[in-house]
Structure formats: structure tokens, C-alpha cells
N, C-alpha and C. Protein backbone atom coordinates (compact mmCIF):
# COMPACT_ATOMS: atom_id res chain seq x y z
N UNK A 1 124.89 -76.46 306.75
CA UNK A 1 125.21 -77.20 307.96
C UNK A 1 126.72 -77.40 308.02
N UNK A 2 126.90 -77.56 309.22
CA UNK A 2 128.61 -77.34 309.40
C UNK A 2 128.58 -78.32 310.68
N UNK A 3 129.69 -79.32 310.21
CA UNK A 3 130.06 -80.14 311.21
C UNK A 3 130.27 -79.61 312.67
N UNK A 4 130.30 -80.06 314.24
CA UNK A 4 131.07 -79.21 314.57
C UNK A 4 132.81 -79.29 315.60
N UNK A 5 133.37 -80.40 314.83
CA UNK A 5 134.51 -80.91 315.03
C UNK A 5 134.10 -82.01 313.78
N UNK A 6 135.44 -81.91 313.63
CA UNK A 6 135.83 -83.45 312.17
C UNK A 6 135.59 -84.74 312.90
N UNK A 7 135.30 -85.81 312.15
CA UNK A 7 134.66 -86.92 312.77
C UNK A 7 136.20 -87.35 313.41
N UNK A 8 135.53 -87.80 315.34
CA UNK A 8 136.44 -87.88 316.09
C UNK A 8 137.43 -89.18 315.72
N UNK A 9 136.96 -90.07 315.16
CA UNK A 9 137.40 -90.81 314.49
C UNK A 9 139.16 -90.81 313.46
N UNK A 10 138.47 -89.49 313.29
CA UNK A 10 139.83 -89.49 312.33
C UNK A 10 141.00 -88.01 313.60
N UNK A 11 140.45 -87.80 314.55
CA UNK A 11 140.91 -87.12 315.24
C UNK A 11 142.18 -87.79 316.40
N UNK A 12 141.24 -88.79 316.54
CA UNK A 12 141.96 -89.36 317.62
C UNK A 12 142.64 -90.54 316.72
N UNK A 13 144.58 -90.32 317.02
CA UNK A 13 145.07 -91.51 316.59
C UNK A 13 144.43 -92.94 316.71
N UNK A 14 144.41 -93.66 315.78
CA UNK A 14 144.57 -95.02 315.95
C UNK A 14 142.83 -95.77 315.88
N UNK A 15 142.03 -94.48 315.90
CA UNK A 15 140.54 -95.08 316.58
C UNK A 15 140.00 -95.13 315.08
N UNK A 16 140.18 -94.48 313.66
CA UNK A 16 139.38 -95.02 312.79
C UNK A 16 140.03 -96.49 312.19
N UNK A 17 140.96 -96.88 312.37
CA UNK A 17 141.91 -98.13 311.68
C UNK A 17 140.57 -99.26 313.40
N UNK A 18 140.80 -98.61 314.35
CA UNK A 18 140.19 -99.59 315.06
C UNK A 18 138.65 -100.01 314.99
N UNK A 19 137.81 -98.68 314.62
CA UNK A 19 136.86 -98.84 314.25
C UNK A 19 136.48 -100.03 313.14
N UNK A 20 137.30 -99.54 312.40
CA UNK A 20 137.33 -99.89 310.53
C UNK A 20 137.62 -101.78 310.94
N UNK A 21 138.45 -102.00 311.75
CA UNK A 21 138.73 -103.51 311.73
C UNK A 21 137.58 -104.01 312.89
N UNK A 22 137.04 -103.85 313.51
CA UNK A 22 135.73 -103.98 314.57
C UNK A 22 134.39 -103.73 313.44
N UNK A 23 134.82 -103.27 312.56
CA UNK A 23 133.35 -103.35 311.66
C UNK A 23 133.41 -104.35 310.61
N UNK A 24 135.22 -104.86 309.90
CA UNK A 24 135.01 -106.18 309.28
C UNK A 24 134.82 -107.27 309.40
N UNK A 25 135.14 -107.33 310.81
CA UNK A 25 134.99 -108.59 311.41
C UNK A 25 133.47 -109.43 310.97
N UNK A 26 132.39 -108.77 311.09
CA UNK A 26 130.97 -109.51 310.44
C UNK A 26 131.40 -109.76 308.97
N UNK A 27 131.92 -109.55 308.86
CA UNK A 27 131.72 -109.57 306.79
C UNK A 27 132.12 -110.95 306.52
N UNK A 28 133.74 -110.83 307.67
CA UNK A 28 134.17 -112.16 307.60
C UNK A 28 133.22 -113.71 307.66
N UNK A 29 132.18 -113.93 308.40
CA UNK A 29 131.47 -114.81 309.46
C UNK A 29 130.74 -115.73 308.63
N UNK A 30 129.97 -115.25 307.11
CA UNK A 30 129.39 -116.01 306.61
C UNK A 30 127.82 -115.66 306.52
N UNK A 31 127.92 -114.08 307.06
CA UNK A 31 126.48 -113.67 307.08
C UNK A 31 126.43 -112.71 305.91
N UNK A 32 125.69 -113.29 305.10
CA UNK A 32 125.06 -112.41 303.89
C UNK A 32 125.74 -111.16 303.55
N UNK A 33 126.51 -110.41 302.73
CA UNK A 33 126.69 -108.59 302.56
C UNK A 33 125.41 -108.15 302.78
N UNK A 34 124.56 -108.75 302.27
CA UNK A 34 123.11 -107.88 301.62
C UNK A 34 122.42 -107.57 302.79
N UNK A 35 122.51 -108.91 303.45
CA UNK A 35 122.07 -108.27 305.11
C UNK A 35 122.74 -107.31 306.36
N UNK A 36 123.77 -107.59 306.15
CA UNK A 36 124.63 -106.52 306.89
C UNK A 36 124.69 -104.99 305.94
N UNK A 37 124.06 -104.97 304.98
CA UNK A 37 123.88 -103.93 304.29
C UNK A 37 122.68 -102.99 304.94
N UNK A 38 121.47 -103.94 304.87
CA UNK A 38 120.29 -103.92 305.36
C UNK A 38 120.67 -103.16 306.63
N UNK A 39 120.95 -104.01 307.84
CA UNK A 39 121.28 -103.38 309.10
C UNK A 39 121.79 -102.58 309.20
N UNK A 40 123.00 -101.95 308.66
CA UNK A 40 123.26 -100.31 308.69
C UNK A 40 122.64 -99.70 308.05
N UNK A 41 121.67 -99.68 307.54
CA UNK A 41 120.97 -98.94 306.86
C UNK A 41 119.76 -98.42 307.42
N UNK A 42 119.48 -99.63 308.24
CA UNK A 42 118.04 -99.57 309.47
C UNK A 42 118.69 -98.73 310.68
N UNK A 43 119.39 -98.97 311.31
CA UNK A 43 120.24 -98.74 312.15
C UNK A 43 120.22 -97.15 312.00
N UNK A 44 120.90 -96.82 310.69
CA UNK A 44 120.93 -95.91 310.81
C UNK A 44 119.57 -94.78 310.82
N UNK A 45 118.77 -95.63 310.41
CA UNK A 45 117.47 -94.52 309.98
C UNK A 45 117.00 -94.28 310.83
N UNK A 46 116.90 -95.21 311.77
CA UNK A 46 116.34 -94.91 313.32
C UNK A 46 116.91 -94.00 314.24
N UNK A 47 118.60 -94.18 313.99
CA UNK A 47 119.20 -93.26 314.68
C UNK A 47 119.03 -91.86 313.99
N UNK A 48 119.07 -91.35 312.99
CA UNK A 48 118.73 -90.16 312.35
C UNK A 48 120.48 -89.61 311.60
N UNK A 49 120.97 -90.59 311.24
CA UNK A 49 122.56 -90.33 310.84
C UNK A 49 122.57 -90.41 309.42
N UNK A 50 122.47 -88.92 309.36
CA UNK A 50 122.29 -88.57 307.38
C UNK A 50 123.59 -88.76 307.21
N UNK A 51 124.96 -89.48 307.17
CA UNK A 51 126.06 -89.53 306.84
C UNK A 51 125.86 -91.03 306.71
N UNK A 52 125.15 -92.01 307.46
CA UNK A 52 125.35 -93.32 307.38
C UNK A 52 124.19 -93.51 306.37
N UNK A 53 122.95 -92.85 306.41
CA UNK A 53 121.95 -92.70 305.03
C UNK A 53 122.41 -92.87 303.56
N UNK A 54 122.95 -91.83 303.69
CA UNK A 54 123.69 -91.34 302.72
C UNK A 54 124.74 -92.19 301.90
N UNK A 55 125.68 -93.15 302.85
CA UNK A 55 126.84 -93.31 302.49
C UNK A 55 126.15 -95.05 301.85
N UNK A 56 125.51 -95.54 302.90
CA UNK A 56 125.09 -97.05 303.40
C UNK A 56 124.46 -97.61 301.44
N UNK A 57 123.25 -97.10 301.39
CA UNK A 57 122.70 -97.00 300.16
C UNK A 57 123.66 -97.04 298.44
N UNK A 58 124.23 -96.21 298.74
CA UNK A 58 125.76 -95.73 297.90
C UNK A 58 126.48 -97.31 297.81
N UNK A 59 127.13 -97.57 298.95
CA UNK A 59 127.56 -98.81 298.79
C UNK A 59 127.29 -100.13 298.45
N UNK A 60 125.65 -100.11 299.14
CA UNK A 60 125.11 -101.41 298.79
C UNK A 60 124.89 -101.29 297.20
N UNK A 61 124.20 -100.24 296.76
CA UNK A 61 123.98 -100.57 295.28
C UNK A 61 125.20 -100.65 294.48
N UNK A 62 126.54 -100.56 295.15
CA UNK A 62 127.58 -100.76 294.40
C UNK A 62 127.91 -101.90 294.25
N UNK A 63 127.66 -103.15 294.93
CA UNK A 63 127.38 -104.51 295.40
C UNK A 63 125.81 -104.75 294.91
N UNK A 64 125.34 -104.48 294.37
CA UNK A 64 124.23 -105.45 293.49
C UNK A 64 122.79 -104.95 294.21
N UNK A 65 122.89 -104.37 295.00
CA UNK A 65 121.28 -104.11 296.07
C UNK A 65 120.43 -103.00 294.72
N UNK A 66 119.47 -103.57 295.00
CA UNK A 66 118.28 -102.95 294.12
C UNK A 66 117.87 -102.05 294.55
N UNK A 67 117.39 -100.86 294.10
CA UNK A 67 116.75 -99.67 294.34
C UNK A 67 115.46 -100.01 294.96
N UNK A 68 114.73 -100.55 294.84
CA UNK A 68 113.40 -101.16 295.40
C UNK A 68 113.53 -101.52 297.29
N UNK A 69 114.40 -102.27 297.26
CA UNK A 69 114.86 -103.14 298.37
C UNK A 69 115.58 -101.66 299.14
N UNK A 70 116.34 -100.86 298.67
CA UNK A 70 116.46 -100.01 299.24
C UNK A 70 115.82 -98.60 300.03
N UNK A 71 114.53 -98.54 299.09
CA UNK A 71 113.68 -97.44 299.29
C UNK A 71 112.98 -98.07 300.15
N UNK A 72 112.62 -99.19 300.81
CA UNK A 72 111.75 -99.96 300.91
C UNK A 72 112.34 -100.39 302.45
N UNK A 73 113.76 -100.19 303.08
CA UNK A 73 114.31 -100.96 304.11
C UNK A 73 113.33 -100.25 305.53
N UNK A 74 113.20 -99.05 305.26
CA UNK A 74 112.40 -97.92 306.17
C UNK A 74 110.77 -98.92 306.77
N UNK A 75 110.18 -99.67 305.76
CA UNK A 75 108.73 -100.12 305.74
C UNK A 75 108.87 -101.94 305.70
N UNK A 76 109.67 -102.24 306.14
CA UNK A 76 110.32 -103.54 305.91
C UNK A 76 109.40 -104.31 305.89
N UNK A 77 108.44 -104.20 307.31
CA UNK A 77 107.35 -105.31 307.29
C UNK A 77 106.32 -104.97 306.47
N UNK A 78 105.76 -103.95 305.54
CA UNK A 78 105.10 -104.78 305.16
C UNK A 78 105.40 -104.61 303.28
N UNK A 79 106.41 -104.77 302.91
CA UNK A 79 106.89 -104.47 301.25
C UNK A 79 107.87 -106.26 301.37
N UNK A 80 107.23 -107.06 299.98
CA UNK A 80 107.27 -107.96 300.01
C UNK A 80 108.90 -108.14 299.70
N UNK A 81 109.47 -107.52 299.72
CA UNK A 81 111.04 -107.48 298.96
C UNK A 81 112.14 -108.05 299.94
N UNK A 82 111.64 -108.61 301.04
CA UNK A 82 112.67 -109.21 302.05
C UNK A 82 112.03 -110.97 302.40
N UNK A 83 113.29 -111.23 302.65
CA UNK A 83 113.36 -112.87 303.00
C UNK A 83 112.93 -112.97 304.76
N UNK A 84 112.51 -114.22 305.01
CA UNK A 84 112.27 -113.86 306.10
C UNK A 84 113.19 -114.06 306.83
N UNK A 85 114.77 -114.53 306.80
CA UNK A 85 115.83 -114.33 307.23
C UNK A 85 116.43 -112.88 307.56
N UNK A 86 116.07 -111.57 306.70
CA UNK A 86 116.31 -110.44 306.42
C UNK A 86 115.15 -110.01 307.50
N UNK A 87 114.05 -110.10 307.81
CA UNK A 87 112.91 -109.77 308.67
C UNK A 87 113.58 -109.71 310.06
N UNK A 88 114.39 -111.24 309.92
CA UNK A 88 114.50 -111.56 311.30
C UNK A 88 115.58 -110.60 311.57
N UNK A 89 116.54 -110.10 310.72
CA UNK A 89 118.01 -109.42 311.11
C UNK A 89 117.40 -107.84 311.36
N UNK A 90 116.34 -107.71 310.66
CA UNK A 90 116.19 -106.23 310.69
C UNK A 90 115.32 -105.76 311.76
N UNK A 91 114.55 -106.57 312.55
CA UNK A 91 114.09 -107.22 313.67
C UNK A 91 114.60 -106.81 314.75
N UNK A 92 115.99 -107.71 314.69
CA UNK A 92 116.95 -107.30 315.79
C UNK A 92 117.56 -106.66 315.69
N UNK A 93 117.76 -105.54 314.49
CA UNK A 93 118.31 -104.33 314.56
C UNK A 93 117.63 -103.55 315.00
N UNK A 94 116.38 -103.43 314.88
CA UNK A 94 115.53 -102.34 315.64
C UNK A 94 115.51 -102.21 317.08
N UNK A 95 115.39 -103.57 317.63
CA UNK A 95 115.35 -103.67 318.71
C UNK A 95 116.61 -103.43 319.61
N UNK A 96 118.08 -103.74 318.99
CA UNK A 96 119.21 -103.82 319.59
C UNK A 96 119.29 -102.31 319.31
N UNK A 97 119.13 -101.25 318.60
CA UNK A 97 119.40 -99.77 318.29
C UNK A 97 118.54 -99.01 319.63
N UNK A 98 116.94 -99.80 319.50
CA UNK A 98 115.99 -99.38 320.61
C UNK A 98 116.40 -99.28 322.03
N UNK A 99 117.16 -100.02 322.58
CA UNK A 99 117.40 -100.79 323.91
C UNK A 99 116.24 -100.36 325.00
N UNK A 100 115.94 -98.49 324.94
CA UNK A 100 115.23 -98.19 326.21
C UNK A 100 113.86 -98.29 325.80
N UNK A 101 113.46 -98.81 324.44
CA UNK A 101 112.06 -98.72 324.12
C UNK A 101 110.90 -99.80 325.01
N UNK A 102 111.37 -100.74 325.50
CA UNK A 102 110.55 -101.59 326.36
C UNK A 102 111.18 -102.25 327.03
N UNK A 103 110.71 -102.85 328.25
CA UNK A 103 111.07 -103.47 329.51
C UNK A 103 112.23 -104.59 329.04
N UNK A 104 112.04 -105.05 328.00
CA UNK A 104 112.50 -106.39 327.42
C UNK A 104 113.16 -106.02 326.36
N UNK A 105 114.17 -105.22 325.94
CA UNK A 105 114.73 -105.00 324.95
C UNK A 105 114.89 -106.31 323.22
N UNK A 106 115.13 -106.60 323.65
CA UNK A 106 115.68 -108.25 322.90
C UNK A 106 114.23 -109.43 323.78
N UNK A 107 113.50 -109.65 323.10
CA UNK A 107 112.52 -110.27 323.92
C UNK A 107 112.94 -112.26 323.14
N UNK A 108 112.69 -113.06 324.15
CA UNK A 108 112.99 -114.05 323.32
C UNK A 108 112.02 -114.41 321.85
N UNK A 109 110.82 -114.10 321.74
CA UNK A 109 110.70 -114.32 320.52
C UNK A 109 111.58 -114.17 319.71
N UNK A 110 111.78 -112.53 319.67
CA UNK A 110 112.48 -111.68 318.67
C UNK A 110 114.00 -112.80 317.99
N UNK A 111 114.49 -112.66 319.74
CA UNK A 111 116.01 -113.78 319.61
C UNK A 111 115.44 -115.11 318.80
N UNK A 112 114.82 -115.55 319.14
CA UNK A 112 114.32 -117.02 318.61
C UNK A 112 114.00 -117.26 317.59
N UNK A 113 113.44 -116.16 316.84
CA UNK A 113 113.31 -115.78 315.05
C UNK A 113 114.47 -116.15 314.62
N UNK A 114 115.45 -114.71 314.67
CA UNK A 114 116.16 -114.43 314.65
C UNK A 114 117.51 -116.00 314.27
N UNK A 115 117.50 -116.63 315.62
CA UNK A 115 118.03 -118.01 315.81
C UNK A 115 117.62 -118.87 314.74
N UNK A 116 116.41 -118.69 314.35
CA UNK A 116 116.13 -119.91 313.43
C UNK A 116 116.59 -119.65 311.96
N UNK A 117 117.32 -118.54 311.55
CA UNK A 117 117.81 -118.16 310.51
C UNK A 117 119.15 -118.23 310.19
N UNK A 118 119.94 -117.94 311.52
CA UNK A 118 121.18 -117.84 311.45
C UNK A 118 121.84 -118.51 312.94
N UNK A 119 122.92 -119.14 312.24
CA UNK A 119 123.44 -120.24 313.54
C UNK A 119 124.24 -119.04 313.83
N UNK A 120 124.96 -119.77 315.49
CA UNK A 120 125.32 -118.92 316.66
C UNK A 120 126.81 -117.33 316.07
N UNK A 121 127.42 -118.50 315.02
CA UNK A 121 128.69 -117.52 314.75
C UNK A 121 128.27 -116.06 313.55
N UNK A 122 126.46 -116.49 312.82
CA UNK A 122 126.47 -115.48 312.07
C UNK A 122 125.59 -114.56 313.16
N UNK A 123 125.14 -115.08 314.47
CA UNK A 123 124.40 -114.10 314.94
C UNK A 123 125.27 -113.52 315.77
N UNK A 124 126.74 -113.93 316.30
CA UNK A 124 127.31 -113.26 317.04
C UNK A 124 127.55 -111.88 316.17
N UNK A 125 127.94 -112.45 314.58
CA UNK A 125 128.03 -111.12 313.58
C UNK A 125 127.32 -110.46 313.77
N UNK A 126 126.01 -110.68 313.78
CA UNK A 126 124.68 -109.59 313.54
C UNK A 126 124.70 -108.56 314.66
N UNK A 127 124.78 -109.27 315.86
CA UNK A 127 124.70 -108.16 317.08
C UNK A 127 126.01 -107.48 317.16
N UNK A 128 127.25 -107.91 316.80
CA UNK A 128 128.73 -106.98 316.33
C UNK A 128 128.12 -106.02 315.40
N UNK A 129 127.44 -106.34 313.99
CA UNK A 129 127.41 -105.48 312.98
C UNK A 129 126.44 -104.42 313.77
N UNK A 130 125.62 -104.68 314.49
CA UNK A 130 124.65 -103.52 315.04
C UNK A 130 125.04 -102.58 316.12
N UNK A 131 125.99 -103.21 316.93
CA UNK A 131 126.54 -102.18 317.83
C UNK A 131 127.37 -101.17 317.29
N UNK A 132 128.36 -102.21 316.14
CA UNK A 132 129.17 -101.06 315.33
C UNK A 132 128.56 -100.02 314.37
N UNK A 133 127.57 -100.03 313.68
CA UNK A 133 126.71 -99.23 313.12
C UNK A 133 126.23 -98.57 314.36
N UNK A 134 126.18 -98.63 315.15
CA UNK A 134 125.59 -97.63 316.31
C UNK A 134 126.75 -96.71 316.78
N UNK A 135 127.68 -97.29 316.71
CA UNK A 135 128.80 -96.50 317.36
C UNK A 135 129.15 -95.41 316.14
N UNK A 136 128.88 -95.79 314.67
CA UNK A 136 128.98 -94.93 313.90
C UNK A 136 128.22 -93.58 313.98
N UNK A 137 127.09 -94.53 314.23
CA UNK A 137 125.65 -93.18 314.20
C UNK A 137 125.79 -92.40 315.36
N UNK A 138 126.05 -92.63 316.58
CA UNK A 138 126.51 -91.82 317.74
C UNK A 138 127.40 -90.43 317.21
N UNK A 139 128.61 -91.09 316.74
CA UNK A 139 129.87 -90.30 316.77
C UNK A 139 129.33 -88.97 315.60
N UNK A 140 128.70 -89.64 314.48
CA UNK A 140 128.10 -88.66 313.33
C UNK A 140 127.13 -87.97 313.84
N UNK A 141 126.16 -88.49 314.78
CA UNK A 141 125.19 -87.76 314.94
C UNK A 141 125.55 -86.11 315.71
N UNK A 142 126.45 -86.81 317.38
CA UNK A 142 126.80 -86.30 318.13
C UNK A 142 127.70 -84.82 317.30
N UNK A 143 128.31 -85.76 316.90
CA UNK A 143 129.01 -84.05 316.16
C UNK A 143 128.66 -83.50 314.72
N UNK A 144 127.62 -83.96 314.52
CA UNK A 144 126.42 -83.34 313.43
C UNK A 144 127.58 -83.15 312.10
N UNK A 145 127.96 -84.67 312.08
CA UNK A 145 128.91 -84.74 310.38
C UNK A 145 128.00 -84.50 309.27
N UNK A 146 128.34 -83.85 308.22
CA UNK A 146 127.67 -83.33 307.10
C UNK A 146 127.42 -84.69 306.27
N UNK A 147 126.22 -85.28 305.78
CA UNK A 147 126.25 -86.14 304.59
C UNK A 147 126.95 -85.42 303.47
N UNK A 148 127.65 -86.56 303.34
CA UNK A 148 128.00 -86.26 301.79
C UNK A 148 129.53 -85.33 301.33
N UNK A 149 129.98 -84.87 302.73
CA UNK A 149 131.11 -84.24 302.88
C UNK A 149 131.99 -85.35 303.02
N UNK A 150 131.81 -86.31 304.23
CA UNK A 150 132.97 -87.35 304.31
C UNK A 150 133.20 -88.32 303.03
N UNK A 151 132.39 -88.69 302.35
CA UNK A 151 132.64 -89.19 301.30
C UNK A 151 133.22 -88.85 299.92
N UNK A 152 133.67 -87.17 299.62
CA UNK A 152 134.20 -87.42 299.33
C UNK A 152 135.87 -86.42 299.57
N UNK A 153 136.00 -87.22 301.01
CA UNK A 153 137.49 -87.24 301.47
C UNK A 153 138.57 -88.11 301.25
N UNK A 154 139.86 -87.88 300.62
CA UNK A 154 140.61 -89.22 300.27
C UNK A 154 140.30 -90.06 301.20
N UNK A 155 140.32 -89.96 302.19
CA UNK A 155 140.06 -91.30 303.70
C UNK A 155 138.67 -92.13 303.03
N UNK A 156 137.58 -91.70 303.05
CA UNK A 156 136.87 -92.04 302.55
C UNK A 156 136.77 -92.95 300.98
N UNK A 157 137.31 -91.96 300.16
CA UNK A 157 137.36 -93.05 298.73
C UNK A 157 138.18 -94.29 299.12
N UNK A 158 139.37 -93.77 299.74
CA UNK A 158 140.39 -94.89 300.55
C UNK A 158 139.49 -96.16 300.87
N UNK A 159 138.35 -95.74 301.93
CA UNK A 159 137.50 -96.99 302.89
C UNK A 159 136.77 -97.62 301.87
N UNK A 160 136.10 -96.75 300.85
CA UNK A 160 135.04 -97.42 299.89
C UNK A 160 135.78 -98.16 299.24
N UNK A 161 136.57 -97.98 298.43
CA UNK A 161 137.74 -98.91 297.90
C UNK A 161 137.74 -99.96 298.47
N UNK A 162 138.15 -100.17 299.69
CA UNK A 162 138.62 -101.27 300.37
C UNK A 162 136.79 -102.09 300.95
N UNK A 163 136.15 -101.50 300.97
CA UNK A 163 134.81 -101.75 301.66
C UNK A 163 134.52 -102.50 299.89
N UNK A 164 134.44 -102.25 298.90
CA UNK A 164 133.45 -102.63 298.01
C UNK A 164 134.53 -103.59 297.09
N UNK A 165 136.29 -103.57 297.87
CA UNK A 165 136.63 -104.66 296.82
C UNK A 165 136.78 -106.05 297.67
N UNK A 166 136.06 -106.35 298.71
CA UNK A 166 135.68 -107.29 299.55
C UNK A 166 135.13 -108.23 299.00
């Protein structure tokens, strides 16, 4: 498999430094790593982005995530290995990735779970962390980036570096 342009990201001045600071912003907020781990990880599986597969997993277990919890993010509901705070985030990742899957994208239950887990500034994170994991999976998908090639590009060891000494 062969990319077919380099991720536009690093093409176009200025847009991976913008990306890269639009995706720390959640980390900052007070919402869990482990869950914002979770959500790109869902995010991505749904979208079909073997570069965010690939990479997402890699990182979290570099940060403490268990192999279990990881094999396991795909079947969430019913493998006992999540909190129901984590239910609720991965919840609204499905649904916020889904948008055209039903009339009601975000239905208030869903939000209202969701709400009862995390006050307003970690959920503004959650729906930031999910759009930006989407915008990842777009750009990779769209130009069919190779897993496992971007990682290991200096840019890349560069991001992990900075991503895992957070």
C-alpha cells in the first residue's frame, strides 16, 4: 500500500503545529488521559483509520493502558473493563463520529449520561477530543496514509515524545 500524497498535514505550512495544538487543548481540561485515549481509539475504529489504530494503542500502553482494556475498546458494552464514566464518553464518541446514522444524532439521553459523568468544561473536551480525532481519521483515511510508516518519521518520534511526556 502506498500513500497517495504525504499526510496533508505536514504539506501544508503551519496546519500540523495547528492541528497538534487543537488536539492538546482536551488533555489540558481535567478529563482523564485514559479516556481521551479510549475515544481516539473508538473514533478511529469506526472510521476505518489503520494509522490512528495503529498509532492510538502504541501510545496509550505507553501511559499505563492495559492490553485487555485495549483489545476490548471495539466491544465496549459488553466486556466488563470500563467505568461507567468511560461508557458514557465512548457513547458519545460513537455517536458524534456517526452524525448521519439517525434522525437524532446526539439524542438527549445519550448527552444526559454523558453529563452526569463529566461537568460542562470536561465535556466541552470530550466533543473537541472527538471532532479532532475525526479530522485525523478523514485526512489519513482520505489519502490512504500507510500504518506504521508515519510513525516512524522524525516528525512523528518528535510528536510521541512530546504526546507521552505530558
Amino acid at each position: 500500500m502506498k500513500a497517495r500524497i504525504p499526510n496533508p498535514a505536514m504539506l501544508l505550512p503551519g496546519a500540523l503545529e495547528a492541528v497538534q495544538a487543537l488536539a492538546a487543548i482536551p488533555e489540558k481540561s481535567g478529563l482523564p488521559l485514559k479516556t481521551l485515549g479510549l475515544v481516539h481509539l473508538r473514533a478511529s475504529q469506526i472510521n476505518g483509520c489503520s494509522v490512528c489504530v495503529d498509532m492510538h494503542p502504541r501510545l496509550m500502553k505507553h501511559a499505563g493502558e492495559t492490553e485487555e482494556r485495549l483489545f476490548a475498546v471495539s466491544a465496549w458494552r459488553d466486556a466488563p473493563y470500563f467505568s461507567d464514566a468511560e461508557r458514557a464518553a465512548l457513547a458519545l464518541t460513537e455517536a458524534t463520529t456517526r452524525l448521519s446514522d439517525r434522525e437524532d444524532p446526539v439524542p438527549d439521553a445519550l448527552w444526559n449520561e454523558a453529563a452526569r459523568h463529566y461537568n460542562e468544561r470536561e465535556l466541552a473536551a470530550l466533543v473537541l477530543a472527538i471532532a479532532v480525532i475525526n479530522v485525523f481519521n478523514r485526512i489519513n483515511v482520505a489519502t490512504r496514509q500507510v500504518a506504521g510508516e508515519w510513525i516512524k518519521s522524525a516528525d512523528a518520534k518528535q510528536w510521541v515524545e512530546s504526546v507521552t511526556s505530558r
